[in-house]
Protein backbone atom coordinates (compact mmCIF):
# COMPACT_ATOMS: atom_id res chain seq x y z
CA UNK A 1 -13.09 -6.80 48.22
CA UNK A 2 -15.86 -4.28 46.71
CA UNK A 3 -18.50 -6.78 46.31
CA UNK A 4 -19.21 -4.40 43.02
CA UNK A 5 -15.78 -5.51 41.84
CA UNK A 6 -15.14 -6.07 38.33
CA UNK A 7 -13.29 -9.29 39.59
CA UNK A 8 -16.34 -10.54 40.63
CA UNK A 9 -18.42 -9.68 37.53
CA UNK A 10 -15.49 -11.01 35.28
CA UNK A 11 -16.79 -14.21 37.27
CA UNK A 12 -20.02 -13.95 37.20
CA UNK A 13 -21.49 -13.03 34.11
CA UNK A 14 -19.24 -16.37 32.22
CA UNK A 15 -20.37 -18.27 35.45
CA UNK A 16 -24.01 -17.27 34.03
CA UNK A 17 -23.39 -18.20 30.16
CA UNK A 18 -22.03 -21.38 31.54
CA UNK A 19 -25.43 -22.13 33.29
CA UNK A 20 -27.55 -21.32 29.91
CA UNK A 21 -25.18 -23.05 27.13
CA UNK A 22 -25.03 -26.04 29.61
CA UNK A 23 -28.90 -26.36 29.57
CA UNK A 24 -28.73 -25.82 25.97
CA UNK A 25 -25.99 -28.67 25.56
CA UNK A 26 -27.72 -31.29 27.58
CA UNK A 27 -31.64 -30.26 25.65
CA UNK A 28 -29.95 -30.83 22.40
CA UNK A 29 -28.94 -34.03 20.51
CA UNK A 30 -25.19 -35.39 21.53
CA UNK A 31 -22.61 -35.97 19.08
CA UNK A 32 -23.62 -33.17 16.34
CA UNK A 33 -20.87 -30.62 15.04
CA UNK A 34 -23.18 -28.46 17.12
CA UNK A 35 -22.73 -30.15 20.11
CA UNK A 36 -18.67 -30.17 19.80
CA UNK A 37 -18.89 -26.18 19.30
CA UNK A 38 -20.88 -25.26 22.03
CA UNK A 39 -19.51 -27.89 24.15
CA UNK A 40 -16.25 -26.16 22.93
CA UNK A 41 -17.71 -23.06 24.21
CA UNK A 42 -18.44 -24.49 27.97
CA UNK A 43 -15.54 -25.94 28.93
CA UNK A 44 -13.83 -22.24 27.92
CA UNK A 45 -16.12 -20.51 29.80
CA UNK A 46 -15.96 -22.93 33.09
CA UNK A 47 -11.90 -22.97 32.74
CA UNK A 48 -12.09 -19.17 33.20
CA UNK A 49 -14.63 -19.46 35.83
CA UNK A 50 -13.03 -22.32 38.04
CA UNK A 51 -9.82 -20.39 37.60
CA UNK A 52 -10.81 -17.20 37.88
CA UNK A 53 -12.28 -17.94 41.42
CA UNK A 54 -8.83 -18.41 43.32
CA UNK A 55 -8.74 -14.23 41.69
CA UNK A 56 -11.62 -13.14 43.65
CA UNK A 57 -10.16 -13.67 47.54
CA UNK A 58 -7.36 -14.67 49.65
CA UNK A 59 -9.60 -16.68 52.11
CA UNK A 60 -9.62 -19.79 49.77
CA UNK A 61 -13.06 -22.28 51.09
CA UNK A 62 -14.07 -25.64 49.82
CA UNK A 63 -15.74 -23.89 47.00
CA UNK A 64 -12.18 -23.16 45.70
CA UNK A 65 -11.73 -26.92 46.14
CA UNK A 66 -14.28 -27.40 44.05
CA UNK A 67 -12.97 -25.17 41.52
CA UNK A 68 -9.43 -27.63 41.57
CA UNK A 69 -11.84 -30.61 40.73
CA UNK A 70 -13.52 -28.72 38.34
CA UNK A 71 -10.39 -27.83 36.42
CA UNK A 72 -9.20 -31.91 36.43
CA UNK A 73 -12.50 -33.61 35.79
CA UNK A 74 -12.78 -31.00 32.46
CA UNK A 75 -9.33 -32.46 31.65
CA UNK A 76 -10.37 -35.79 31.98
CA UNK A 77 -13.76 -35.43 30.23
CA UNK A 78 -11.94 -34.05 26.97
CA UNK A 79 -9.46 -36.35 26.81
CA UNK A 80 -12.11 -39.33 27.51
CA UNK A 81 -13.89 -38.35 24.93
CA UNK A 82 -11.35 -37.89 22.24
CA UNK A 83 -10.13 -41.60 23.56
CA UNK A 84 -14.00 -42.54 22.40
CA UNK A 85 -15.00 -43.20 26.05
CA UNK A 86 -18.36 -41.16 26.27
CA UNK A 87 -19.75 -42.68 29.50
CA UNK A 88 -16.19 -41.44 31.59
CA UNK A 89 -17.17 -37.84 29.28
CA UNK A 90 -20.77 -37.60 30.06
CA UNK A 91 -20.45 -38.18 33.69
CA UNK A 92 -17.49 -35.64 34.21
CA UNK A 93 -19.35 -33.27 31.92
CA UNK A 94 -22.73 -33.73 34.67
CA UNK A 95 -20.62 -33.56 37.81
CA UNK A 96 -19.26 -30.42 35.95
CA UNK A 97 -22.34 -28.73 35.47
CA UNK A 98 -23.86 -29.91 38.73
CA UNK A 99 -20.87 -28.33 40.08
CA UNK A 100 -21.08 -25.54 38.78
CA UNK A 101 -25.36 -25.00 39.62
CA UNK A 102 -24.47 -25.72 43.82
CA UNK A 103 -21.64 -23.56 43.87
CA UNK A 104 -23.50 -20.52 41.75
CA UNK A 105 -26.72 -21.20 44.52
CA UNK A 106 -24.44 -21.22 47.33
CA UNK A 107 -22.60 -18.10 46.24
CA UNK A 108 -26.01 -16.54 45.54
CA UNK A 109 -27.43 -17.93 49.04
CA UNK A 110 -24.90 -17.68 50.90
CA UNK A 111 -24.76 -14.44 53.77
CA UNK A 112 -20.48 -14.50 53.99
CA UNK A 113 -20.36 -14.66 49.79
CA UNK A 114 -20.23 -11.70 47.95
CA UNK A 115 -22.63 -12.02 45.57
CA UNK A 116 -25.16 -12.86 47.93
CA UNK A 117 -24.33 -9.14 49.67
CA UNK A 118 -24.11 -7.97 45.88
CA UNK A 119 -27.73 -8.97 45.44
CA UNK A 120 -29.21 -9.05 48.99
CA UNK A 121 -30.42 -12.42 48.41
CA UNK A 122 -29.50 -13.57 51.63
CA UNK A 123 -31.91 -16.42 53.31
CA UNK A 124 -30.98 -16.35 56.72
């Protein structure tokens, strides 16, 4: 694939608001009407990203693997926390985001991903 692919930008650039709103969710006070709407917002955007990765090749890796957790422990996080249970939420919510930080850097970082060629940000 053209690492200029729309594919890949229709990935990225949510990928990217995912990052931001999630810094802005975990900075701000929990539990707020806010909180609900942009936390609304994130799981949205990380559904289309987690999904949208098994669009972008045909060579599936463990980042794709990821991307199948990702898509269960969001499941599980909203339905923990409309069952009241915010420790289960919060620490799907983290792995989440922390999920979604490693496999952005490793994309980024990494010499066989495209975005890495996309940018030239290789390290090796």
């Amino acid at each position: 694939m053209n690492p200029l692919s729309p594919w890949l930008l229709w990935h990225a650039y949510p990928a990217l608001a995912a990052v931001l709103i999630g810094i802005v969710i975990m900075a701000r006070p929990k539990g707020t009407a806010s909180h609900r709407l942009a936390g609304r917002l994130w799981v949205a955007l990380m559904v289309w990203v987690a999904a949208g990765s098994f669009l972008l090749t045909n060579q599936y890796s463990w980042i794709h693997g990821l991307s199948a957790w990702t898509l269960i422990s969001l499941t599980i996080a909203v339905r923990a926390i409309r069952r009241g249970h915010v420790a289960v939420h919060r620490g799907h919510m983290m792995g989440c985001a922390v999920g979604l930080v490693v496999a952005g850097g490793f994309a980024l970082f990494s010499p066989t991903r495209m975005a890495a060629r996309l940018i030239g940000a290789s390290i090796y």
